[in-house]
C-alpha atoms as a PDB file:
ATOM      1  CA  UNK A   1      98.143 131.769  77.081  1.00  0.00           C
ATOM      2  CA  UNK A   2     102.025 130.872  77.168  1.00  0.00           C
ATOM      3  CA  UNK A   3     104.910 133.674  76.759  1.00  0.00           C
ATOM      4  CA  UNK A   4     106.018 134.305  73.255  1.00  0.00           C
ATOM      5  CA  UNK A   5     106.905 137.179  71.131  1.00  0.00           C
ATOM      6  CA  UNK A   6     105.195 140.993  72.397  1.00  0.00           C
ATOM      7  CA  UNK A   7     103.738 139.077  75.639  1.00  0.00           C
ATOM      8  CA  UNK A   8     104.091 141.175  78.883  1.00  0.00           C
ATOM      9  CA  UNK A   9     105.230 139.092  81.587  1.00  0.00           C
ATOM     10  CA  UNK A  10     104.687 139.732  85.486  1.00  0.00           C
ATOM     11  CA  UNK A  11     107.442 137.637  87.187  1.00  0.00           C
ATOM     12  CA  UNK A  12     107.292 136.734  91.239  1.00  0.00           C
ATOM     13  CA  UNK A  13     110.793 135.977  91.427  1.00  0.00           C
ATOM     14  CA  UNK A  14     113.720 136.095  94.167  1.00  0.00           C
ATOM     15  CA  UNK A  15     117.095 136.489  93.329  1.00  0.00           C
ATOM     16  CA  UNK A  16     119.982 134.586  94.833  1.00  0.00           C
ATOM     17  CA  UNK A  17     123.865 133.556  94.223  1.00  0.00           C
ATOM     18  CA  UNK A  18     124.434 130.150  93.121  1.00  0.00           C
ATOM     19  CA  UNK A  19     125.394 129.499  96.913  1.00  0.00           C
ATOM     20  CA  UNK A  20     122.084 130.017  98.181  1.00  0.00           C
ATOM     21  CA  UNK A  21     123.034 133.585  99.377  1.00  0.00           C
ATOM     22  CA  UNK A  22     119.460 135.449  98.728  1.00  0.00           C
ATOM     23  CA  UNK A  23     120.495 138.436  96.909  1.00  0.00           C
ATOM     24  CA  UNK A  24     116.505 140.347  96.592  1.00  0.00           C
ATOM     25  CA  UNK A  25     113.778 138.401  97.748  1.00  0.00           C
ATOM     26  CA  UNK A  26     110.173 138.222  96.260  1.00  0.00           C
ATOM     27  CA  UNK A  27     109.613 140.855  94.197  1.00  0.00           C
ATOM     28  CA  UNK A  28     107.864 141.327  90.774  1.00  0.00           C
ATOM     29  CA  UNK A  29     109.477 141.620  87.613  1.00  0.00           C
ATOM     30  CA  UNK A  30     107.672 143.040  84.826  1.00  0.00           C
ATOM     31  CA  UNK A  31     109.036 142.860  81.270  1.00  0.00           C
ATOM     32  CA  UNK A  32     108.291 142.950  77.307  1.00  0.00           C
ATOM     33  CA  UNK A  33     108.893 139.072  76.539  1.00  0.00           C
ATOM     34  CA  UNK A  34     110.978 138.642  72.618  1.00  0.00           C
ATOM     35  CA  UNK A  35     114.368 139.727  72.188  1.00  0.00           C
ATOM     36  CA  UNK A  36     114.216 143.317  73.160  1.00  0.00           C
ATOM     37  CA  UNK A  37     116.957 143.148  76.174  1.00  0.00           C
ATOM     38  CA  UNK A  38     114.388 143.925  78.979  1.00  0.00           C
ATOM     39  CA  UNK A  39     116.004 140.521  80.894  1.00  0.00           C
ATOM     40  CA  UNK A  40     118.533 138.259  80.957  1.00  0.00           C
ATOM     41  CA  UNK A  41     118.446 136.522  77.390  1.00  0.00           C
ATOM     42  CA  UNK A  42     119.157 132.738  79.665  1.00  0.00           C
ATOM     43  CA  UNK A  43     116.076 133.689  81.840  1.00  0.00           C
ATOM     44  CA  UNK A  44     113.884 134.867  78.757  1.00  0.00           C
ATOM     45  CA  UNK A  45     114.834 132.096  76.839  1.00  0.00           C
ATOM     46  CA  UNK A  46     114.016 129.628  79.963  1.00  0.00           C
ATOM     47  CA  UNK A  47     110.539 131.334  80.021  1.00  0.00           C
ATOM     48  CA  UNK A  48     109.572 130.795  76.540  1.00  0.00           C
ATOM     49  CA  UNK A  49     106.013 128.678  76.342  1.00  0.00           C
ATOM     50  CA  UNK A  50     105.949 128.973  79.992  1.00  0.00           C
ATOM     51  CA  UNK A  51     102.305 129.911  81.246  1.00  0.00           C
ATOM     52  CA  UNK A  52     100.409 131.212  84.249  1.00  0.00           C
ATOM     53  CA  UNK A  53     101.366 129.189  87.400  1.00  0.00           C
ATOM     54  CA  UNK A  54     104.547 127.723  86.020  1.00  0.00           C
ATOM     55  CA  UNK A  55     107.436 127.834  88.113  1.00  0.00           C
ATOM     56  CA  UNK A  56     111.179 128.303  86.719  1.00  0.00           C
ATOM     57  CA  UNK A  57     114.855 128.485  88.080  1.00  0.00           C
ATOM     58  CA  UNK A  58     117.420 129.851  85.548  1.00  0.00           C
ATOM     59  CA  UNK A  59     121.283 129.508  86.464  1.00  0.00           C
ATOM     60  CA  UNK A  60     122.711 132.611  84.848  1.00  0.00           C
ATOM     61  CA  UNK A  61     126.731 133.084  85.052  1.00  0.00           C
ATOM     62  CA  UNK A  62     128.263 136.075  85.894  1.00  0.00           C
ATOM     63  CA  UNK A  63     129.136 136.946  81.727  1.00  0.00           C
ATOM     64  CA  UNK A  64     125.893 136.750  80.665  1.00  0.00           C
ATOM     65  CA  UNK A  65     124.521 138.811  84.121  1.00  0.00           C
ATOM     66  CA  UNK A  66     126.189 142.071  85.034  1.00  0.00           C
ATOM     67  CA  UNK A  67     129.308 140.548  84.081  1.00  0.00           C
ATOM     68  CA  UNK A  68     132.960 139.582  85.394  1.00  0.00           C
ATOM     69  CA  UNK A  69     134.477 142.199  87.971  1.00  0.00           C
ATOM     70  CA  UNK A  70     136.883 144.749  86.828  1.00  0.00           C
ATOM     71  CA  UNK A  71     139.438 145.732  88.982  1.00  0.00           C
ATOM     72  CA  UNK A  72     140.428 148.617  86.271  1.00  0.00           C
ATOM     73  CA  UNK A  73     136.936 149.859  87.291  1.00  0.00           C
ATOM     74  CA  UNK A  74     138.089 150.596  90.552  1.00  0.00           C
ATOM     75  CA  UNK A  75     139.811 154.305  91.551  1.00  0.00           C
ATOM     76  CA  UNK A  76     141.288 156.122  93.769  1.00  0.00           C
ATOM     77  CA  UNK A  77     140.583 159.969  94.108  1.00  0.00           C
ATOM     78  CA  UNK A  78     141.749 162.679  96.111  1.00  0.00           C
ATOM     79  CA  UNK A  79     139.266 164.283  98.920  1.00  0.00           C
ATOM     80  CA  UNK A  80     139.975 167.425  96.806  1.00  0.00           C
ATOM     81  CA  UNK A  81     138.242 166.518  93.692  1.00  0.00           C
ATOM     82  CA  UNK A  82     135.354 165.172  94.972  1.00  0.00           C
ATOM     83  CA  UNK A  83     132.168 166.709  96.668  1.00  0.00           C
ATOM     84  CA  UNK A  84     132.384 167.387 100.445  1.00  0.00           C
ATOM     85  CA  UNK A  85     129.840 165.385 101.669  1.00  0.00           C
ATOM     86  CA  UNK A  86     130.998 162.247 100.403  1.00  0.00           C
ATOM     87  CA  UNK A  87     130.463 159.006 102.139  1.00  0.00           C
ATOM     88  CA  UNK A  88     130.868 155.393 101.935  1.00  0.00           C
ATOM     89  CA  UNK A  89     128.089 153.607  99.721  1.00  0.00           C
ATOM     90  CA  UNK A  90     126.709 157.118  97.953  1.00  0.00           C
ATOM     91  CA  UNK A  91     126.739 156.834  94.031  1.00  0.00           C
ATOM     92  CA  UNK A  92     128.399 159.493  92.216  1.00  0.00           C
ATOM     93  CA  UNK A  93     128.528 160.143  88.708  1.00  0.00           C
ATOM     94  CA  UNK A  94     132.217 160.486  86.985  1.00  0.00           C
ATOM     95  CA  UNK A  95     133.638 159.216  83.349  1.00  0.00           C
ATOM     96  CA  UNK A  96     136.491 156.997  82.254  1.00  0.00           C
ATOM     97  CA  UNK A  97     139.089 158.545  80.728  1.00  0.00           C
ATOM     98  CA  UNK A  98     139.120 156.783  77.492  1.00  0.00           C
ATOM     99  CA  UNK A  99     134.977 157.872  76.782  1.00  0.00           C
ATOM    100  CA  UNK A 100     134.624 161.337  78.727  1.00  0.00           C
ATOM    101  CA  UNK A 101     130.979 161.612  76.826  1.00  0.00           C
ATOM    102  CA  UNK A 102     129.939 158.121  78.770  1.00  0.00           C
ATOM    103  CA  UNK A 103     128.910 159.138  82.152  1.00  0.00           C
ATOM    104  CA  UNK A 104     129.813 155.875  84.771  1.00  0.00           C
ATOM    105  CA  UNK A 105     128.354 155.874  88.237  1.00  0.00           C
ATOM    106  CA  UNK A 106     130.877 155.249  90.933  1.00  0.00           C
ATOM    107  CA  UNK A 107     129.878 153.814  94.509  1.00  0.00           C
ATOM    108  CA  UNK A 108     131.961 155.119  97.076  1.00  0.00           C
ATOM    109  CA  UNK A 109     133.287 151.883  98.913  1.00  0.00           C
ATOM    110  CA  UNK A 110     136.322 153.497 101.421  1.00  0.00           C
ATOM    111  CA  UNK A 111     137.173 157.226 102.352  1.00  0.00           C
ATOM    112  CA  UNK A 112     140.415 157.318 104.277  1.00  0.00           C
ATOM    113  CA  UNK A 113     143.900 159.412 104.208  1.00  0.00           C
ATOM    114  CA  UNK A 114     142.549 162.333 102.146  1.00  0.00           C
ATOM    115  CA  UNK A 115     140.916 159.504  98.999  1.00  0.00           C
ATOM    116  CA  UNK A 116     138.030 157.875  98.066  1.00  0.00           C
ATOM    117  CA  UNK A 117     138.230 154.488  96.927  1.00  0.00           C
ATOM    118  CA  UNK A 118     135.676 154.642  94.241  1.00  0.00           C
ATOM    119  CA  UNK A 119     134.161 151.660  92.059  1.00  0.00           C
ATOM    120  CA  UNK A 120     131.959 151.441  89.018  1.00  0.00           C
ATOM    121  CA  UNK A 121     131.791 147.800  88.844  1.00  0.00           C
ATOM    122  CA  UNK A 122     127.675 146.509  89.533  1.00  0.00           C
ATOM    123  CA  UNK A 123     127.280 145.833  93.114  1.00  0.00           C
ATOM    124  CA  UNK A 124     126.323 142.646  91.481  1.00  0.00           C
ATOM    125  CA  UNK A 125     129.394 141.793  89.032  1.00  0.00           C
ATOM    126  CA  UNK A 126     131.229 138.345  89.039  1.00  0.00           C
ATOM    127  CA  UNK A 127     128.585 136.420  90.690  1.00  0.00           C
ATOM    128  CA  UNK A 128     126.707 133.785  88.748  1.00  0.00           C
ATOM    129  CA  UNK A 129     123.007 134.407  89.611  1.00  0.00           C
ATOM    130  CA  UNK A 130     119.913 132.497  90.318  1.00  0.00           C
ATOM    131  CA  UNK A 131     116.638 133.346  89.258  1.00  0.00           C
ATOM    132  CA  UNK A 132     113.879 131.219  90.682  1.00  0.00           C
ATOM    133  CA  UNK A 133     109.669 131.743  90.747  1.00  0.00           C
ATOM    134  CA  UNK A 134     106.648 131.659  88.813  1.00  0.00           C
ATOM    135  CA  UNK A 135     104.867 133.275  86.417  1.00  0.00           C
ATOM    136  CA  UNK A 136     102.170 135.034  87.688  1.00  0.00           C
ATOM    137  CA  UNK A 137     100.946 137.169  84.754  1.00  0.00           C
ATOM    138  CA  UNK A 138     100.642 137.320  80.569  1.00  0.00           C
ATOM    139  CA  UNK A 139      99.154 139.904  78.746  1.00  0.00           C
ATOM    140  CA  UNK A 140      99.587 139.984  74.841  1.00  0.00           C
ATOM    141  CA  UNK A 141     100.476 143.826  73.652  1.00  0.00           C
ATOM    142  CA  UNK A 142      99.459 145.267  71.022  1.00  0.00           C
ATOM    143  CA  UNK A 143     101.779 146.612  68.269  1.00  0.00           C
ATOM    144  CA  UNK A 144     101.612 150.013  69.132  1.00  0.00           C
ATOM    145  CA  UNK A 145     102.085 149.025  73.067  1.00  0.00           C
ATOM    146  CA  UNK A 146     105.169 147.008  71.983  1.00  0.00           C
ATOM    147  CA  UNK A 147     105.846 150.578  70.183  1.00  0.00           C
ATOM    148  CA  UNK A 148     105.310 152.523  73.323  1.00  0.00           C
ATOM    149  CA  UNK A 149     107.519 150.174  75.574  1.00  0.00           C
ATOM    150  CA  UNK A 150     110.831 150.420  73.140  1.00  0.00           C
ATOM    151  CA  UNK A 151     110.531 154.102  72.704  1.00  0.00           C
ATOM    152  CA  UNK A 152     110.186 154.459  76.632  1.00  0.00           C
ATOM    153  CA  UNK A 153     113.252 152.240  77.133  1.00  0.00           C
ATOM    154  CA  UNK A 154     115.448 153.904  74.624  1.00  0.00           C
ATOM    155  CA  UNK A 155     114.732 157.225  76.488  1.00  0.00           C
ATOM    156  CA  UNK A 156     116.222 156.098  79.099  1.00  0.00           C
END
């Protein structure tokens, strides 16, 4: 069986920088393979016709990944309008001012002098990724699986 449209694939895959840096190591990545955004579209596209055993490496840059970093995305908040317990590297959930209906979680990357330093890029943005492996699993779903999968994802 190779990976086309409605295929499940199970993924053992590591995740690097295009340095070398390793980023995750092995782990398994399971996703609906044909269009849905599940992936990457450069790594699903790359795995199209692959089959069991094959091994890939997909170059993705940083646009197409979690994309460039945003230095508007980063703020800086008084002590007093944040929650007391606040420390460097917790997530918190705030808004941009421009969409207050689009909640935007913030990591907390400095507390000093009364302010947070808080940032809502992806801990990953601006850094053109590698994904390398082998495909260890394919599974052909049915319609109403393929159903079940998109209605799960949109609820979230």
């Amino acid at each position: 069986m190779t990976i086309t449209k409605n295929t499940i694939v199970t993924l053992d895959c590591r995740l690097s920088d295009t340095s070398g840096n390793l980023l995750e190591e092995s782990q398994e990545l399971i996703y609906l393979h044909g269009g849905y955004g599940q992936v990457f579209a450069p790594l699903e596209e790359a795995l199209e016709g692959k089959k069991i055993g094959d091994i890939f490496r997909v170059e993705i840059p940083a646009a197409q990944a979690f994309g460039e970093f945003d230095e508007t995305l980063i703020v800086s908040e008084s002590l007093d309008e944040l929650p007391e317990d606040l420390e460097v590297g917790m997530e918190i959930d705030g808004y941009l001012e421009e969409s207050p209906d689009d909640v935007i979680v913030y990591t907390v990357t400095d507390v000093s002098n009364g302010r947070a330093t808080l940032d809502a890029n992806h801990p990953l943005a601006g850094k053109d990724l590698v994904f390398e492996g082998s495909v260890a699993e394919i599974i052909e779903a049915s319609e109403e699986t393929v159903r079940e999968i998109l209605e799960h994802q949109h609820e979230h």
